[in-house]
Protein backbone atom coordinates (compact mmCIF):
# COMPACT_ATOMS: atom_id res chain seq x y z
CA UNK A 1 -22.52 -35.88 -1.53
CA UNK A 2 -25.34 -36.98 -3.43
CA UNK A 3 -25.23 -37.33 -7.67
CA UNK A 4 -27.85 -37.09 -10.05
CA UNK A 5 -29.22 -36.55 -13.77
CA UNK A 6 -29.56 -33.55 -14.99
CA UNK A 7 -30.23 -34.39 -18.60
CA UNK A 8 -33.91 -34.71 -18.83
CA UNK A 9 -34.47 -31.15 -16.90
CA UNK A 10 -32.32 -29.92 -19.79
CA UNK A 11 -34.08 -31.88 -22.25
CA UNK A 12 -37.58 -30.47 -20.89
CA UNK A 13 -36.52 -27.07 -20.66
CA UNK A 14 -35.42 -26.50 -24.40
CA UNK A 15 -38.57 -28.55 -25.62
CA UNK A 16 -40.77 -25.93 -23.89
CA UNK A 17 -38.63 -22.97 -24.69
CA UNK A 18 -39.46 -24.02 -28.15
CA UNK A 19 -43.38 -25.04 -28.09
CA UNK A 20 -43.89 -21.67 -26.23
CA UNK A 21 -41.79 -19.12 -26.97
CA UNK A 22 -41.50 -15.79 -25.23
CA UNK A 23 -44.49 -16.76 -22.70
CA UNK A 24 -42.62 -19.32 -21.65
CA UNK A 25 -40.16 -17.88 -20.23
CA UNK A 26 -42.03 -15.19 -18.23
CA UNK A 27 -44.11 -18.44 -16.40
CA UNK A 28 -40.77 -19.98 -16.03
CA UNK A 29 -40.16 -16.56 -14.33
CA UNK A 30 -43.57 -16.73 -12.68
CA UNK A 31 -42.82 -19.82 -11.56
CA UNK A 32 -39.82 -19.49 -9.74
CA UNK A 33 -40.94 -15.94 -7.84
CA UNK A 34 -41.16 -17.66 -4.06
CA UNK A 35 -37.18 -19.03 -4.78
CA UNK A 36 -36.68 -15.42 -6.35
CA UNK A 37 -37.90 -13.64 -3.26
CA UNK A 38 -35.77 -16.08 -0.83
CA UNK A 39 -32.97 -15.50 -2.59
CA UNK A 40 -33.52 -11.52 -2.67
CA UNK A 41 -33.38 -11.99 1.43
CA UNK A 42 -29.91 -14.09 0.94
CA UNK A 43 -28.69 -11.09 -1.15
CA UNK A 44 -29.69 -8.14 0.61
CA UNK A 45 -28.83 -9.53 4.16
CA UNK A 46 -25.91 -7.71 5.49
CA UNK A 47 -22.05 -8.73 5.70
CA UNK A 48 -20.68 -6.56 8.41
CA UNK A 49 -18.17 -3.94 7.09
CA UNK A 50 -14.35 -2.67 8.04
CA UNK A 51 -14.54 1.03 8.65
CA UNK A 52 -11.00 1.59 10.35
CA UNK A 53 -8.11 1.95 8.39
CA UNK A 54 -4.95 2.79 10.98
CA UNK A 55 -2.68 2.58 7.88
CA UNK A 56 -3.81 4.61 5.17
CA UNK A 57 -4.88 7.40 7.71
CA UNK A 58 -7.16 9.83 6.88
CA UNK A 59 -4.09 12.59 6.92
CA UNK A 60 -2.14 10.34 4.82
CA UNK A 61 -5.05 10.51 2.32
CA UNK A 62 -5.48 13.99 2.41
CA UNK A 63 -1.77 14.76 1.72
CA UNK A 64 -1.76 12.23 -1.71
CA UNK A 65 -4.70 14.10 -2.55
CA UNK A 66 -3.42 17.10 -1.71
CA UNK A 67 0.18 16.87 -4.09
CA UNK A 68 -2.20 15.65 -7.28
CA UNK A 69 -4.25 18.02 -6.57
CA UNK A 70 -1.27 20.81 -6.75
CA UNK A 71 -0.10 19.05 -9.79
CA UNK A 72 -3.13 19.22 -11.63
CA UNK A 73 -3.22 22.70 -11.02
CA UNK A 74 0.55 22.94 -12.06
CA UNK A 75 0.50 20.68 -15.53
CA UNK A 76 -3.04 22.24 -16.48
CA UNK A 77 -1.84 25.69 -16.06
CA UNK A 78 0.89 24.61 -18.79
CA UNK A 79 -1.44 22.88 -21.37
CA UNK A 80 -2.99 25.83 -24.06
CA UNK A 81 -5.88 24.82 -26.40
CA UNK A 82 -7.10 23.36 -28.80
CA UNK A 83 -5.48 20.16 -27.93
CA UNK A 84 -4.11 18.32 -31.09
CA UNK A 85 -5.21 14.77 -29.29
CA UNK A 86 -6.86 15.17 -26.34
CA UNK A 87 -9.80 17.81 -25.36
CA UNK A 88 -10.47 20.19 -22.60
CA UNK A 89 -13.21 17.88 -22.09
CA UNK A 90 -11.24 14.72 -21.70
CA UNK A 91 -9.15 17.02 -18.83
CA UNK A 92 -12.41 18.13 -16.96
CA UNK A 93 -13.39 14.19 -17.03
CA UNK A 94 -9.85 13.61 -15.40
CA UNK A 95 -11.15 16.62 -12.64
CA UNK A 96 -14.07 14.93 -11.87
CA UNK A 97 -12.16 11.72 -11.68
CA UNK A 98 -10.22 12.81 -8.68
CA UNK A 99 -12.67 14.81 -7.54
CA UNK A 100 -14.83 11.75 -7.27
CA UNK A 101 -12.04 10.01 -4.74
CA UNK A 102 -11.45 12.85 -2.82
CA UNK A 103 -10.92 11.55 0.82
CA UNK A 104 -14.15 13.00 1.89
CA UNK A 105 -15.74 11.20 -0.94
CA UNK A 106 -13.96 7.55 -0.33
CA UNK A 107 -16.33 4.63 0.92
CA UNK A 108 -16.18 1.25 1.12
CA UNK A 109 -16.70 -0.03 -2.19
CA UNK A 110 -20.29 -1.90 -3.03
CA UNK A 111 -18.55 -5.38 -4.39
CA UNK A 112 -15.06 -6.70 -3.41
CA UNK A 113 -13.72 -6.53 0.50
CA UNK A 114 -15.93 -4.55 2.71
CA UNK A 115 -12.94 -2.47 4.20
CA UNK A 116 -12.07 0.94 4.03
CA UNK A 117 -8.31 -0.16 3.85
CA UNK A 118 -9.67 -1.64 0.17
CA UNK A 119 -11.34 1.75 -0.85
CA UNK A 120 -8.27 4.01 0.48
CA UNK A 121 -6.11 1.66 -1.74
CA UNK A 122 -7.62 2.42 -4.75
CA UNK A 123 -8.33 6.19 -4.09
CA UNK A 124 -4.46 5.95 -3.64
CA UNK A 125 -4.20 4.19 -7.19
CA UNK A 126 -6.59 6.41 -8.92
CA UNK A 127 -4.22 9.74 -7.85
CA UNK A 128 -0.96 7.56 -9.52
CA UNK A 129 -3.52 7.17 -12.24
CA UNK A 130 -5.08 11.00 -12.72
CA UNK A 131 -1.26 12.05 -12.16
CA UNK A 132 0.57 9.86 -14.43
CA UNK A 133 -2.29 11.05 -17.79
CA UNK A 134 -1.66 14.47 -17.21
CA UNK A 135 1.94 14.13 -17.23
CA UNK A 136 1.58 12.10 -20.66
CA UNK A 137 -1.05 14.73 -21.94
CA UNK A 138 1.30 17.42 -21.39
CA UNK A 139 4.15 15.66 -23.10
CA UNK A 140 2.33 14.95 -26.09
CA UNK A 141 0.40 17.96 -26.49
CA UNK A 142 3.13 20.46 -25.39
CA UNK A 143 6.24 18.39 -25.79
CA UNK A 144 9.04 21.32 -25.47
CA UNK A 145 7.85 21.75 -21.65
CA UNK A 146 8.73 18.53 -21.08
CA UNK A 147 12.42 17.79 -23.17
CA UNK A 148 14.40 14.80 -23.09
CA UNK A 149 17.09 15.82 -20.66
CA UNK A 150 14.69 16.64 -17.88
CA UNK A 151 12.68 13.34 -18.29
CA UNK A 152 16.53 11.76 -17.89
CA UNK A 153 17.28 13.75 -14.54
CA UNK A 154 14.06 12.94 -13.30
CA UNK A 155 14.21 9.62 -13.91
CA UNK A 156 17.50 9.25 -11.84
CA UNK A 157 16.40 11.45 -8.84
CA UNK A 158 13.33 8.96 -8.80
CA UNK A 159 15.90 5.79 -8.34
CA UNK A 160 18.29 7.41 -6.50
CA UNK A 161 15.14 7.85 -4.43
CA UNK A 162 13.89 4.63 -4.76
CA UNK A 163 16.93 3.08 -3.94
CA UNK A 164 18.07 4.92 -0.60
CA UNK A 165 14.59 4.12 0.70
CA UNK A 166 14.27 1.88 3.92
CA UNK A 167 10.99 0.69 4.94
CA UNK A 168 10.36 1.04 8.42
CA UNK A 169 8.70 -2.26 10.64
CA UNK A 170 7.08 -0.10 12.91
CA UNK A 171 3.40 -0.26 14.60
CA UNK A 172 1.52 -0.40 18.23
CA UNK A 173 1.01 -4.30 17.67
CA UNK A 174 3.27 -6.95 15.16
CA UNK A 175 -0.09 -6.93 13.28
CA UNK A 176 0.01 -2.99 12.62
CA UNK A 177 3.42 -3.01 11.89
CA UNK A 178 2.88 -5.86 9.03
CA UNK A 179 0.35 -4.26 7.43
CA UNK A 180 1.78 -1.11 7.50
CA UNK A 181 5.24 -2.69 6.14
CA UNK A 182 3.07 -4.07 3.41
CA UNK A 183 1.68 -1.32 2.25
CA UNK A 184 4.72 0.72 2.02
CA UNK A 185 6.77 -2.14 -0.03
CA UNK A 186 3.37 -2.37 -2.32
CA UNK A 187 4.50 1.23 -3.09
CA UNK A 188 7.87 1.23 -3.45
CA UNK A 189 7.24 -1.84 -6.05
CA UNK A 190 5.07 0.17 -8.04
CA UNK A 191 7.55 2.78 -8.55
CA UNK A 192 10.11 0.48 -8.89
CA UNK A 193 7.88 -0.92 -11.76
CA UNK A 194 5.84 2.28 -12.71
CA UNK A 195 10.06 3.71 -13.33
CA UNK A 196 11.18 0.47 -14.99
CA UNK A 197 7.92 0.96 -17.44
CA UNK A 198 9.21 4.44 -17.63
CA UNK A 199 12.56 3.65 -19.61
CA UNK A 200 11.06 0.96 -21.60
CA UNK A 201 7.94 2.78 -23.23
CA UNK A 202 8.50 3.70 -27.14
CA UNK A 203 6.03 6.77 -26.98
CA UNK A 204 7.67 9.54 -25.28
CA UNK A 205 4.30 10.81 -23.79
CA UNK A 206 3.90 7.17 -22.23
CA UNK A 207 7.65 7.03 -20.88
CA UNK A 208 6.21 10.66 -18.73
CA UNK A 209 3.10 8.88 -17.42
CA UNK A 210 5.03 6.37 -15.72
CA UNK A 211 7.53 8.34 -14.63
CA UNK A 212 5.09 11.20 -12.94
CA UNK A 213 3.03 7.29 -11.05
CA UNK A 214 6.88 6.49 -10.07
CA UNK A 215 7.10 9.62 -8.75
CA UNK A 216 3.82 9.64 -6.99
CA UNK A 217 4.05 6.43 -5.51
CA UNK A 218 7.79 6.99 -3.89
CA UNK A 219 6.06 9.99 -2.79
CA UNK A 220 3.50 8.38 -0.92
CA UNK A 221 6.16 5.75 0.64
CA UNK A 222 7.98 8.19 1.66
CA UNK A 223 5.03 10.17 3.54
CA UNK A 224 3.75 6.44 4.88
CA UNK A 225 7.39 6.19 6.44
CA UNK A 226 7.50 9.34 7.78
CA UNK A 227 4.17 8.55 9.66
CA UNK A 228 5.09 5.37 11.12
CA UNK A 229 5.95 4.97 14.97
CA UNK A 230 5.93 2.70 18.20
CA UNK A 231 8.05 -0.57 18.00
CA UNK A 232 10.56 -1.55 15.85
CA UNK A 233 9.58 -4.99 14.33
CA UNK A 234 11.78 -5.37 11.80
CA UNK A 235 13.23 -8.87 13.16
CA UNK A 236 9.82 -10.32 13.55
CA UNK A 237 8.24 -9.26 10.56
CA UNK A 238 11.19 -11.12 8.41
CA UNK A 239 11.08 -14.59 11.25
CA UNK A 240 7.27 -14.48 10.59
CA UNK A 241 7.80 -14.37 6.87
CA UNK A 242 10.08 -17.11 7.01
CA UNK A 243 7.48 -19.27 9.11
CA UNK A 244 4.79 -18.90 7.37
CA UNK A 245 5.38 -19.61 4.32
CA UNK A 246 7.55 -22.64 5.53
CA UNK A 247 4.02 -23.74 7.15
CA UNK A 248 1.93 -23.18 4.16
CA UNK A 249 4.38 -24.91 1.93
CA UNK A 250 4.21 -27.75 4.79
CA UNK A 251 -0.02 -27.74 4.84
CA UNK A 252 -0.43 -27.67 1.35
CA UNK A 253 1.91 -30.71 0.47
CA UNK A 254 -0.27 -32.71 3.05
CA UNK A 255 -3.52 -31.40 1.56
CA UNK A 256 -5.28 -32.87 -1.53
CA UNK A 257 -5.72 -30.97 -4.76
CA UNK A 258 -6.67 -33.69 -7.26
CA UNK A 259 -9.79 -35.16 -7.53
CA UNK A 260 -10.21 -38.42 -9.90
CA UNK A 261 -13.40 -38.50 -12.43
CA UNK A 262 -14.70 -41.57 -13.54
CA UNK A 263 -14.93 -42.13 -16.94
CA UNK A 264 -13.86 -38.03 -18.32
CA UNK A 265 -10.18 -37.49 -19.32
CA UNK A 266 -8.00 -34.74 -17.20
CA UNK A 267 -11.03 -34.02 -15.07
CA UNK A 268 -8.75 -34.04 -12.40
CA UNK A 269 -8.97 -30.07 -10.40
CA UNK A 270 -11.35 -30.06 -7.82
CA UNK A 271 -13.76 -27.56 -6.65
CA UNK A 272 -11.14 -26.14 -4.52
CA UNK A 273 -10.20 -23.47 -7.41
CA UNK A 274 -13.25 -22.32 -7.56
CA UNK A 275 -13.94 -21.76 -4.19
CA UNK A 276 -10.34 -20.04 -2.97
CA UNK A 277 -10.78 -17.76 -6.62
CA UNK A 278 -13.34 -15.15 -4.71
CA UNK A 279 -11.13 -15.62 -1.67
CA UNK A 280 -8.13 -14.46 -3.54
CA UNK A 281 -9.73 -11.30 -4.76
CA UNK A 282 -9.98 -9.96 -1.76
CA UNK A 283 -6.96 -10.69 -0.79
CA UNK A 284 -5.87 -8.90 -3.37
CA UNK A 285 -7.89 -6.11 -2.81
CA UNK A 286 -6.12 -5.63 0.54
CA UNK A 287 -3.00 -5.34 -0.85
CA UNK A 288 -1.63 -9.07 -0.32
CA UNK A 289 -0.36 -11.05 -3.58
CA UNK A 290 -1.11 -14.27 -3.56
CA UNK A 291 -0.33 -14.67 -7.79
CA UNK A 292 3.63 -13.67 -7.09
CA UNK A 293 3.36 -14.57 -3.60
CA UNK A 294 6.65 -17.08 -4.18
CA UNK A 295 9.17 -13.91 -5.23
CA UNK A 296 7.76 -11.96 -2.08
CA UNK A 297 11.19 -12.71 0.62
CA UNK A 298 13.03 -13.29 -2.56
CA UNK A 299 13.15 -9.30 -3.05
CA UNK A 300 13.01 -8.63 0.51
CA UNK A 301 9.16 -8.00 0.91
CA UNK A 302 8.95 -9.33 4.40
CA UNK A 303 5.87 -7.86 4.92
CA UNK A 304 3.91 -8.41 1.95
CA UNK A 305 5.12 -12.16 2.11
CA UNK A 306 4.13 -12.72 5.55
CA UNK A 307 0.63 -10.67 4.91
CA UNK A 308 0.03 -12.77 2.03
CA UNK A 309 0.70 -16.19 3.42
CA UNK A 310 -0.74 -15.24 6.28
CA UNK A 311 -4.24 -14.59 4.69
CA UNK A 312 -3.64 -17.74 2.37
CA UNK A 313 -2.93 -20.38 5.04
CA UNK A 314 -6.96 -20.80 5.79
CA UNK A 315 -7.21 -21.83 2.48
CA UNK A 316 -5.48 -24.51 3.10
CA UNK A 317 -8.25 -27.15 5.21
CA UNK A 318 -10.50 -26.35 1.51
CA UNK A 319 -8.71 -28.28 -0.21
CA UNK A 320 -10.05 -31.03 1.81
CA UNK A 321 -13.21 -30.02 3.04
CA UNK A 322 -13.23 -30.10 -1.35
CA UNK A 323 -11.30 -33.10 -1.97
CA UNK A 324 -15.02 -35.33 -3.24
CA UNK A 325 -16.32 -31.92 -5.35
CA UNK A 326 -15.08 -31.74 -8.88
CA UNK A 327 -14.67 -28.75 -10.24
CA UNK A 328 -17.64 -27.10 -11.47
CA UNK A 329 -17.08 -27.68 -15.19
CA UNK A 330 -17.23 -31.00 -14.69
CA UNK A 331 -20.53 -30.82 -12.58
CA UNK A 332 -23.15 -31.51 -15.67
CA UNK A 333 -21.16 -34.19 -17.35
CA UNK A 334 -20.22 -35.53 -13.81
CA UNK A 335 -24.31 -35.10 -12.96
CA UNK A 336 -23.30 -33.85 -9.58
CA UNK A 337 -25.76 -31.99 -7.59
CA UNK A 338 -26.43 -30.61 -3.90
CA UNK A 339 -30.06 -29.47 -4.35
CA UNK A 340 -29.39 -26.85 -2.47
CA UNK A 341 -32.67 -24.27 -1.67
CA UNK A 342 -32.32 -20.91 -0.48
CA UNK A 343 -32.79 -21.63 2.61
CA UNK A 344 -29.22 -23.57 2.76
CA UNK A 345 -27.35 -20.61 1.17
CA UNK A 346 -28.85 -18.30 3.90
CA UNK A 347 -27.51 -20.20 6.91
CA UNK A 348 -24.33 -20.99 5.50
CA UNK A 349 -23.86 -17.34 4.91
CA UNK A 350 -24.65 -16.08 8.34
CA UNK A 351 -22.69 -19.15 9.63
CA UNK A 352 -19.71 -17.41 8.13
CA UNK A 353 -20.97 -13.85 9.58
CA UNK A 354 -21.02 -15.75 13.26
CA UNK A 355 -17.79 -17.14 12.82
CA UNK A 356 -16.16 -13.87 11.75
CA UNK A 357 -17.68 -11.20 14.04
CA UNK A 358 -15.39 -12.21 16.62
CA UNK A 359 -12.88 -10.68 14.95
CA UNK A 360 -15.00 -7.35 13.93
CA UNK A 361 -13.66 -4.34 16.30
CA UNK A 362 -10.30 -5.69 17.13
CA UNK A 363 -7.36 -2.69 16.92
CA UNK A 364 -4.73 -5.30 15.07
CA UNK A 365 -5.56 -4.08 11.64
CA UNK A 366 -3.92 -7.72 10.86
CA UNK A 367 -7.07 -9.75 12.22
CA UNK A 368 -9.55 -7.08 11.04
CA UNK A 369 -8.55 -7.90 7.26
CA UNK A 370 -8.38 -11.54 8.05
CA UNK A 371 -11.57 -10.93 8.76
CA UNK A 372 -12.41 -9.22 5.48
CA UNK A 373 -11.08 -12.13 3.40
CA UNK A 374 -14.22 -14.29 4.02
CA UNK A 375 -16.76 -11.36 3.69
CA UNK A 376 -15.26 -10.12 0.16
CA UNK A 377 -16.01 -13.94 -0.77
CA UNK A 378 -19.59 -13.51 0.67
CA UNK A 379 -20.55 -10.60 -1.08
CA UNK A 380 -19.15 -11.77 -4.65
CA UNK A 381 -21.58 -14.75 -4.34
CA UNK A 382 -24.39 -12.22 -3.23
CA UNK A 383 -22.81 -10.50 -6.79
CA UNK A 384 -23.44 -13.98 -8.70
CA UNK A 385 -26.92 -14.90 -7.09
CA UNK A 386 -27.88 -11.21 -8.12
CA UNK A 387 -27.11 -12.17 -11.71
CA UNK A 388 -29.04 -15.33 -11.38
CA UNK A 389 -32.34 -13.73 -10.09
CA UNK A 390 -31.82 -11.00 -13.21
CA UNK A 391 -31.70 -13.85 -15.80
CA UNK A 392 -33.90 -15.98 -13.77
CA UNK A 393 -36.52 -16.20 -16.95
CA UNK A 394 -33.91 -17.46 -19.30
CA UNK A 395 -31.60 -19.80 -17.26
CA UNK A 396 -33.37 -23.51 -17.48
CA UNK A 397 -33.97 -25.90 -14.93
CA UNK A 398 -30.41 -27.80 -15.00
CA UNK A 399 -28.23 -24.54 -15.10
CA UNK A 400 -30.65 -23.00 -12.10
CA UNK A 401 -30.04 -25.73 -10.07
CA UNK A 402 -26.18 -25.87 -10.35
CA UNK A 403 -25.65 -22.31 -9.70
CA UNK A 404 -27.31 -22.67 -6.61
CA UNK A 405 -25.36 -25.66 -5.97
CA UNK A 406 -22.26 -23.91 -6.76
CA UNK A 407 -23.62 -20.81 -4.71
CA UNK A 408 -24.11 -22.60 -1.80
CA UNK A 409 -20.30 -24.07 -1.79
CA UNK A 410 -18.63 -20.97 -2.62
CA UNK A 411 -20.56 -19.53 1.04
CA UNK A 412 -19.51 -22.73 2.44
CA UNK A 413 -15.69 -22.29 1.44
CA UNK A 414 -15.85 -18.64 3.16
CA UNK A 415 -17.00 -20.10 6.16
CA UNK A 416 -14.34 -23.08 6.15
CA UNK A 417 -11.67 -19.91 5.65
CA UNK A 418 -13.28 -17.83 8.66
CA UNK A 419 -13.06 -20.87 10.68
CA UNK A 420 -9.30 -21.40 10.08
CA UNK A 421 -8.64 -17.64 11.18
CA UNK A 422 -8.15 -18.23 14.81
CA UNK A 423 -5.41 -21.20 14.08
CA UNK A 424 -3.89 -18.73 11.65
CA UNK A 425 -3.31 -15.83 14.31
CA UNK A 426 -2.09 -18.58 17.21
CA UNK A 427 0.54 -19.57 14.47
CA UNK A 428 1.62 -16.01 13.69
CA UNK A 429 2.08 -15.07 17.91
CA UNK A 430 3.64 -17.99 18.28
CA UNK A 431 6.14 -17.99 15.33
């Protein structure tokens, strides 16, 4: 890959910023309107979306809503004003709130993974959330409905809950049955956590917030598990754990992560970070964790670990697809640059969309999100090019250049990830 100067663009552009003030900038503006345009058609083309969600049915929705909804009604109908914090405002905000995620009201979110699994997640989140401030609001505000000992017994029926739980491996396909299994550990952890937060918190209205999210999210597990049928995987789902994160610990000792920099101390991290970052959010998104990914079959979360190294072994081939690019801090004292034009960023965008589409449609809700991966990373970088065409007038010359440099990489690393899908899926039948 090619390396140039960049200093002298720099140079020029702050010499004219300062000979010609404010109408420089709108001709710089001017100036760049044909790139502008071309990069408005790289933004606004569209990355295909996820619409099916087999886990978090529709049902299942409608029931979580359902049970904050009833204890909104409930804690609201035991709060009397004036309010010595809070106001009846605050609590009609709070309404509108969950009113605003109602299922009938959840879409797939504008920015992050394009999959309805994503957007049920965090209507799911927000009723913890809307349920766990009216608890505290009710403590603080009305403190004798809420006394010590009942916090205490509540708190014990929630572990007692927590702890005779089982989650069930169940599903149509192995796929279904790890995403499902997933999702149901995801919320028995955060009432594992929400209750551990619970016993911990100095301000008594805080210790009833996270005991009334504990509460909801055992709730919800509990509902999930009922729900589940077809075959028991529970075998498979902890031998595909196993596996797979044996084989990504295997790939990712072979692959290289370092990338030496002539001349510029500890310049060392390649571009590799940058490009699995947007990768990761939407992994996350989905409900996979690749930050504590290593403590995953540690605590038994044979689901979540194989989900999560599952979606993070087609990371893997970036690191050397990467291995020449330093990382982009590096880029202007490194003078790297791509001279990429918009017409690069398009086609390695819709080279990603070709690649991926074979897996659009598919009833394993396992290869639809591997799918979704890639296509949260494309529209992120649609996200960051959208900020570049806003401040095209005041960006200069060198910076323009190296974001669409660094534009162009990030589509290429979501296209190197779609491509490693397919070897991905082989492993996890075969395993």
């Amino acid at each position: 890959m090619a390396l140039h100067r960049r200093h002298l663009l720099a140079a020029t552009a702050a010499a004219g910023a300062g000979v010609f003030g404010v109408g420089y900038w709108q001709r710089r503006r001017l100036g760049r309107l044909p790139t502008i345009r071309a990069l408005d058609n790289v933004v606004e083309s569209e990355v295909p979306r996820i619409e099916d969600d087999p886990i978090i049915t529709p049902s299942l929705l409608e029931a979580s809503y359902d049970r904050t909804d009833e204890r909104f009604e409930e804690i609201e109908a035991r709060l009397e004003p004036p309010y010595d914090r809070y106001s009846e405002e605050f609590i009609e905000n709070l309404r509108t709130r969950l009113a605003d995620r109602a299922p009938e009201n959840v879409t797939i979110w504008p920015r992050g993974a394009p999959a309805m699994h994503y957007a049920n997640r965090q209507a799911l989140f927000t009723y913890r959330r809307v349920r766990g401030r009216l608890a505290g609001i009710l403590a603080y505000e009305s403190p004798e409905e809420l006394p010590p000992e009942t916090f205490q017994e509540r708190s014990a029926i929630v572990g007692q809950r927590i702890d005779s739980f089982a989650v069930p491996y169940q599903g149509t396909t192995l796929g279904e049955s790890i995403i499902a299994g997933a999702t149901i550990e995801s919320l028995v952890g955060a009432a594992e956590s929400h209750l551990e937060n619970a016993g911990e918190r100095d301000e008594y209205a805080h210790r009833w917030r996270e005991l009334e999210r504990a509460t909801a999210a055992i709730e919800d597990a509990e509902a999930f598990a009922t729900a589940r049928n077809g075959t028991d995987y529970a075998n498979d789902v902890q031998r595909i754990a196993d596996g797979l994160v044996a084989e990504y610990d295997r790939r990712r000792e072979d692959a290289p992560d370092h990338h030496d920099v002539s001349g510029i101390d500890d310049a060392r991290s390649t571009f590799v970070f940058s490009a699995t970052t947007p990768l990761q959010r939407s992994m996350r998104n989905l409900g996979a964790t690749p930050s504590i990914a290593r403590g995953l079959l540690e605590d038994g979360d044979f689901a979540r670990a194989a989900f999560t190294y599952a979606l993070l072994l087609p990371t893997v081939p970036l690191y050397g697809a990467f291995a020449d690019v330093p990382d982009f801090i590096w880029w202007e004292e490194y003078d790297y640059e791509l001279g990429a034009e918009p017409a690069d960023l398009r086609e390695e965008k819709q080279a990603t969309i070709d690649v991926v589409e074979q897996y659009l449609g598919t009833e394993d809700p396992l290869v639809s999100l591997f799918a979704a991966v890639p296509l949260g990373a494309l529209r992120r970088t649609d996200s960051r090019l959208d900020g570049l065409i806003e401040d095209a007038h005041t960006v200069d010359d060198s910076e323009w250049a190296m974001q669409l440099d660094r534009a162009l990489l990030l589509y290429e690393g979501a296209r190197r990830y779609a491509e490693a899908i397919g070897d991905v899926i082989d492993l996890v039948n075969e395993l």
